[in-house]
N, C-alpha and C. Protein backbone atom coordinates (compact mmCIF):
# COMPACT_ATOMS: atom_id res chain seq x y z
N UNK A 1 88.60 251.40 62.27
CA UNK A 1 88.86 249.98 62.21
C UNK A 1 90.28 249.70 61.71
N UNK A 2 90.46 250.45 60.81
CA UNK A 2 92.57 250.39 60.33
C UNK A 2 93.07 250.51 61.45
N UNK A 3 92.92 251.32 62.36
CA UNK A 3 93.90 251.54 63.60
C UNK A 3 94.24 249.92 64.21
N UNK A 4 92.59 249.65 64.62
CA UNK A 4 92.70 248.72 65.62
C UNK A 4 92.98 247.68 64.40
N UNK A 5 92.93 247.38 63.21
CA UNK A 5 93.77 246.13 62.80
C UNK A 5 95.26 246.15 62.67
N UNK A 6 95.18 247.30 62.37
CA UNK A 6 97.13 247.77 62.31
C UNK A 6 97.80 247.35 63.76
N UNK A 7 97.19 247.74 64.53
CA UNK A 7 97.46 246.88 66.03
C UNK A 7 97.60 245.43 66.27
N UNK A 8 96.17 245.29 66.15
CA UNK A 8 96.09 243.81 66.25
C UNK A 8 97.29 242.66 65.44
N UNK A 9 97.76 243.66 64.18
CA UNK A 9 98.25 242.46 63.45
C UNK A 9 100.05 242.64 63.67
N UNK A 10 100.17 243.83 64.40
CA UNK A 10 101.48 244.39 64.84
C UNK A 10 102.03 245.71 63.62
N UNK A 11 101.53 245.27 62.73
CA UNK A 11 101.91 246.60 61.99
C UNK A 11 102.43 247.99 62.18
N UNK A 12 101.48 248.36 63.60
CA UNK A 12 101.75 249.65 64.11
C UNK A 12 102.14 249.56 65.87
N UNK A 13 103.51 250.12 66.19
CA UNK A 13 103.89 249.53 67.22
C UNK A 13 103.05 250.17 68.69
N UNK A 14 102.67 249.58 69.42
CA UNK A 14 101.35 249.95 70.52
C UNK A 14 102.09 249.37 71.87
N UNK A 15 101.91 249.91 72.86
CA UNK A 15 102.37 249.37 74.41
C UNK A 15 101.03 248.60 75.00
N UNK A 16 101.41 247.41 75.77
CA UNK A 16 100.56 246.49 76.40
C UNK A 16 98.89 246.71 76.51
N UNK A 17 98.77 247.88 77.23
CA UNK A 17 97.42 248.67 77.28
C UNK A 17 96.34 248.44 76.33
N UNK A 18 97.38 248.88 75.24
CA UNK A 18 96.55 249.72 74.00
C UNK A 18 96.42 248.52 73.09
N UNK A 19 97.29 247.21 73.15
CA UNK A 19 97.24 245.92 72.90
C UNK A 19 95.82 245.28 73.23
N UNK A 20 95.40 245.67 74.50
CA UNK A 20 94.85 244.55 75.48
C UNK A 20 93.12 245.48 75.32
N UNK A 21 93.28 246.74 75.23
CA UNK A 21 91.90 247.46 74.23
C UNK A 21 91.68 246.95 73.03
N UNK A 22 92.69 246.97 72.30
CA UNK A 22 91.99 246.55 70.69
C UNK A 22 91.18 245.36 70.85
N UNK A 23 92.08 244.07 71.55
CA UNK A 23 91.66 242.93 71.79
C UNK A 23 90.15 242.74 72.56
N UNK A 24 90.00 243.51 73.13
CA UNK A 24 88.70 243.71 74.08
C UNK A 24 87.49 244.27 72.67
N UNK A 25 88.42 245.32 72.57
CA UNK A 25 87.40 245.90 71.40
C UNK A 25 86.70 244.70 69.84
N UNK A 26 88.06 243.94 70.08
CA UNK A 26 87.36 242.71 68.92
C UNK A 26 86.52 241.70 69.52
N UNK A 27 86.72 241.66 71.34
CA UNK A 27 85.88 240.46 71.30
C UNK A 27 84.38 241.38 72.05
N UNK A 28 84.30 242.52 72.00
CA UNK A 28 83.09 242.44 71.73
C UNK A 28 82.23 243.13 71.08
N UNK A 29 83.50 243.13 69.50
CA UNK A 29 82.50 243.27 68.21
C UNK A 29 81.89 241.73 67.71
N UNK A 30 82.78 240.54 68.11
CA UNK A 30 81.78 238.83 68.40
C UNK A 30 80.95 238.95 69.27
N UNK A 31 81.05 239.29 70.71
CA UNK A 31 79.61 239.12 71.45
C UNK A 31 78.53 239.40 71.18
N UNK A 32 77.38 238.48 71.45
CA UNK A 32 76.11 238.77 70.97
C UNK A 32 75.39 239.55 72.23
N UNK A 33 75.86 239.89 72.99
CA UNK A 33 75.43 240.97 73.84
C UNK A 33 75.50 242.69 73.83
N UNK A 34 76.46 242.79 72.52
CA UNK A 34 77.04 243.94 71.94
C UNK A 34 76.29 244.20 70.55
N UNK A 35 75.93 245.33 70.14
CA UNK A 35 75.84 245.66 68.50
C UNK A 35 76.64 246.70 68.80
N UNK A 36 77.39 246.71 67.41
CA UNK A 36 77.74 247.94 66.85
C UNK A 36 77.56 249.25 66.29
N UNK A 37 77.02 250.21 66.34
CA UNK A 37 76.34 251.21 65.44
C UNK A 37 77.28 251.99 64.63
N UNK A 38 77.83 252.00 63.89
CA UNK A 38 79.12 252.64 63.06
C UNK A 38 78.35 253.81 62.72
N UNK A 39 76.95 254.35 62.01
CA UNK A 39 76.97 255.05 61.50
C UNK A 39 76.61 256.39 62.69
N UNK A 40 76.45 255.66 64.11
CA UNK A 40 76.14 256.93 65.19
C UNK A 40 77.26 257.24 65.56
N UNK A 41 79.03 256.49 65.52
CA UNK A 41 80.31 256.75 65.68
C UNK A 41 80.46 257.55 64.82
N UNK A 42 80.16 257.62 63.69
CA UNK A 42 80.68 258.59 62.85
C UNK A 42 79.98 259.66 62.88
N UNK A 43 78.84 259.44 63.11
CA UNK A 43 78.57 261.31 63.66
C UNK A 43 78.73 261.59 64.93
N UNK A 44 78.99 261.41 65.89
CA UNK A 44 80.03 261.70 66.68
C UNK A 44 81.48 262.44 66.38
N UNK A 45 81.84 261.87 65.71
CA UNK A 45 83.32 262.30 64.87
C UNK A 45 83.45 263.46 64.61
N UNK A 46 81.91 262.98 63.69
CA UNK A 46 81.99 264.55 62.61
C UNK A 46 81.59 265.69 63.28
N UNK A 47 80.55 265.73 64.41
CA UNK A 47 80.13 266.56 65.40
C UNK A 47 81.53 266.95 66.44
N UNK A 48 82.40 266.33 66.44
CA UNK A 48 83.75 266.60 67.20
C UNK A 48 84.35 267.63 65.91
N UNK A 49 84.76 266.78 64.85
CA UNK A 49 85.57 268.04 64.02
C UNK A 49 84.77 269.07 63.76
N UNK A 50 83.70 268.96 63.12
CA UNK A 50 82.98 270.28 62.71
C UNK A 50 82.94 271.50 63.26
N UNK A 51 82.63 271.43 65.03
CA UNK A 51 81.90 271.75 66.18
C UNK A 51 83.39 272.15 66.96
N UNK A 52 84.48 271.30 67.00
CA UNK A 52 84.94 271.97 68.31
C UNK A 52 86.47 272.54 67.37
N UNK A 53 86.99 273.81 68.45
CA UNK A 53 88.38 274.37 67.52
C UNK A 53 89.63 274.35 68.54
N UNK A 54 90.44 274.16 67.88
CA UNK A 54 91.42 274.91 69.07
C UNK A 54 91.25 276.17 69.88
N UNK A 55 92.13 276.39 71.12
CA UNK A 55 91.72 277.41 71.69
C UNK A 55 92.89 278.17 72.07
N UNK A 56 94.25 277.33 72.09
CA UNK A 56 95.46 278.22 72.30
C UNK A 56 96.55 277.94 71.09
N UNK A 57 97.71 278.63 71.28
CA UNK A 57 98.90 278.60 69.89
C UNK A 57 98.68 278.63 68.90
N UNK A 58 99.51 277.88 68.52
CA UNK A 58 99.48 278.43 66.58
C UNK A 58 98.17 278.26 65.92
N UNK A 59 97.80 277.16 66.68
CA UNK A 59 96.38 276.44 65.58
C UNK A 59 94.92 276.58 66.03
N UNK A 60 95.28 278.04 66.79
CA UNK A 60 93.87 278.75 67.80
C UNK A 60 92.90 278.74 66.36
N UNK A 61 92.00 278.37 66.62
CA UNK A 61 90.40 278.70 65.76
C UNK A 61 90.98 277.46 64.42
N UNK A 62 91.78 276.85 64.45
CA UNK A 62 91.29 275.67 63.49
C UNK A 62 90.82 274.67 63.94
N UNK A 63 89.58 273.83 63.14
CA UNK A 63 88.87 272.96 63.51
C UNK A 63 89.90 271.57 64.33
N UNK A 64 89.45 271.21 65.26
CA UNK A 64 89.91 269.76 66.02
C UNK A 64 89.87 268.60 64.99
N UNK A 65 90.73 267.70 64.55
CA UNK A 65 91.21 267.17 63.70
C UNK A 65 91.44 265.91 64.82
N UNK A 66 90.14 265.01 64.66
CA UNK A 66 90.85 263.45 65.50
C UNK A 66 91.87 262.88 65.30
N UNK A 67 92.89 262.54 65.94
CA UNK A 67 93.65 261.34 65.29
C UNK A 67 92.64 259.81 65.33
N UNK A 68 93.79 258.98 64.86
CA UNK A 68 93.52 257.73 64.75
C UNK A 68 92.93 257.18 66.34
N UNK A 69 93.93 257.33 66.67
CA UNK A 69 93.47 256.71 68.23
C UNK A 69 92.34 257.45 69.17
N UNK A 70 91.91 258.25 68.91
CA UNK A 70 91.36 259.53 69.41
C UNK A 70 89.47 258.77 68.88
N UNK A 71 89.84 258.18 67.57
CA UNK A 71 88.38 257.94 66.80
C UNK A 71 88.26 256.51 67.23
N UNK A 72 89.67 255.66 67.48
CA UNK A 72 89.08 254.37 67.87
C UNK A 72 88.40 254.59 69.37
N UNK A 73 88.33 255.84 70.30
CA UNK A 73 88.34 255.86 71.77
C UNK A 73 86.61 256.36 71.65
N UNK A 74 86.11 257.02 70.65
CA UNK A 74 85.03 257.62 70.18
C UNK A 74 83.88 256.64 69.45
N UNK A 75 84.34 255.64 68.77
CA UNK A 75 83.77 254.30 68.43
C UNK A 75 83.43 253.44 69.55
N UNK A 76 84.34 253.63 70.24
CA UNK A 76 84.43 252.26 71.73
C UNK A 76 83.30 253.45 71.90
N UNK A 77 83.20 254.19 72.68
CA UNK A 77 82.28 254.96 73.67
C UNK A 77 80.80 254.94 72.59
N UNK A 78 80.76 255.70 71.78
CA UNK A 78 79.27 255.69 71.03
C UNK A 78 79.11 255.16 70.53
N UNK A 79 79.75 254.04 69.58
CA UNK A 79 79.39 252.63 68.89
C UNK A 79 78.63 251.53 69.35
N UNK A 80 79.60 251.28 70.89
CA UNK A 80 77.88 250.42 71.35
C UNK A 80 77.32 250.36 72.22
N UNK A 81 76.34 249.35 71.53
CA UNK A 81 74.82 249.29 72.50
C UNK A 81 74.83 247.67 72.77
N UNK A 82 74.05 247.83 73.97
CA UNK A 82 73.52 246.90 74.43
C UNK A 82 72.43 245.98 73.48
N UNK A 83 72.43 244.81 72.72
CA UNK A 83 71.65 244.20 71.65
C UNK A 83 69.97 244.23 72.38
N UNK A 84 69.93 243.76 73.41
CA UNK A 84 68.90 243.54 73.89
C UNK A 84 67.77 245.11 73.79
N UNK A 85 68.46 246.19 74.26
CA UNK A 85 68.29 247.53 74.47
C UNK A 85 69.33 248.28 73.53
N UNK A 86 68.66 248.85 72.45
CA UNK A 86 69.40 249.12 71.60
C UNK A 86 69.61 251.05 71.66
N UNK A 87 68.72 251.14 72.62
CA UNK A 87 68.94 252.35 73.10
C UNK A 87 69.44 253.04 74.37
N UNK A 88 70.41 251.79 74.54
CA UNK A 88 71.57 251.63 75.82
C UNK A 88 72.79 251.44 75.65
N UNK A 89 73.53 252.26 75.60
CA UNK A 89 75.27 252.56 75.28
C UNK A 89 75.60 251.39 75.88
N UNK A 90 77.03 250.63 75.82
CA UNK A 90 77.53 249.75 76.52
C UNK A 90 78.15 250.82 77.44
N UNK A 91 78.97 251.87 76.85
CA UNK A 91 79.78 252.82 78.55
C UNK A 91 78.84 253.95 78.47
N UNK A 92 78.80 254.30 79.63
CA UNK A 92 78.08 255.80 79.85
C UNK A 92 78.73 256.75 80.09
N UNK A 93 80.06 256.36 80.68
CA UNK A 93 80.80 257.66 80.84
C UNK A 93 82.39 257.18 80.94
N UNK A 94 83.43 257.90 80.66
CA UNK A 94 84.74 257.51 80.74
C UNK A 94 85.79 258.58 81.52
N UNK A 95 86.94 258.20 81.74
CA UNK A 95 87.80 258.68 82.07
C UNK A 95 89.22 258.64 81.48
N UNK A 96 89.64 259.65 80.85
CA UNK A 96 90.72 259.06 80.03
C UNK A 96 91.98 260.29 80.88
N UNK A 97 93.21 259.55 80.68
CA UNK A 97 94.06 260.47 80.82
C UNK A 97 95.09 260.42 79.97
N UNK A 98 95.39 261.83 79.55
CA UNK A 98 96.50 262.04 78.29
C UNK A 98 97.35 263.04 78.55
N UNK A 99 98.73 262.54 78.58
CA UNK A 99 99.73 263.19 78.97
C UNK A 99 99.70 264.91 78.12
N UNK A 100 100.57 265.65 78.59
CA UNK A 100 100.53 267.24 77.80
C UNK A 100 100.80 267.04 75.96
N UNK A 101 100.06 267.67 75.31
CA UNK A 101 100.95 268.30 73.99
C UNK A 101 100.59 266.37 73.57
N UNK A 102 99.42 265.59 74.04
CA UNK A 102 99.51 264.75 73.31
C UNK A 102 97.86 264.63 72.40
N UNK A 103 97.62 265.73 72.75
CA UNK A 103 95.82 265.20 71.87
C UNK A 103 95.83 266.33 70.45
């Protein structure tokens, strides 16, 4: 949630995109068609660092270490649900693309 307010409020400098996500991401932490589940985002997280390691260079076999933006992309995806069906993700599946040497 620091990420996406540090955004939102300009604090941290972000290109159009990543502007126009946060904003999405706040309006539908208001919609009443959305709940939030914070505490199934965070095990997610923790099941990412714990669980997965590097696999090449210097930092082969140390644990995966989210960044910031990495956990707001992990919140959006397993955080929510559908209110009505609370055992219905809002996304089911994504597609992200990230340039080299950037995750």
């Amino acid at each position: 949630m620091e990420y996406a307010e540090s955004i939102r409020d300009g604090s941290k400098i972000a290109c159009i995109e990543v502007k126009q996500a946060v904003e999405r991401w706040f309006e539908m932490l208001e919609d009443e068609r959305y709940e939030f589940n914070e505490r199934t985002a965070n095990f997610v997280c923790t099941i990412i660092e714990k669980t997965f390691c590097h696999v090449k260079g210097t930092i082969r076999g140390k644990p995966y270490l989210l960044s910031d933006w990495q956990k707001f992309i992990v919140y959006n995806l397993a955080g929510l649900y559908l209110a009505d069906n609370p055992t219905e993700r809002r996304y089911k599946e994504t597609l992200i693309f990230v340039p080299r040497k950037n995750s």
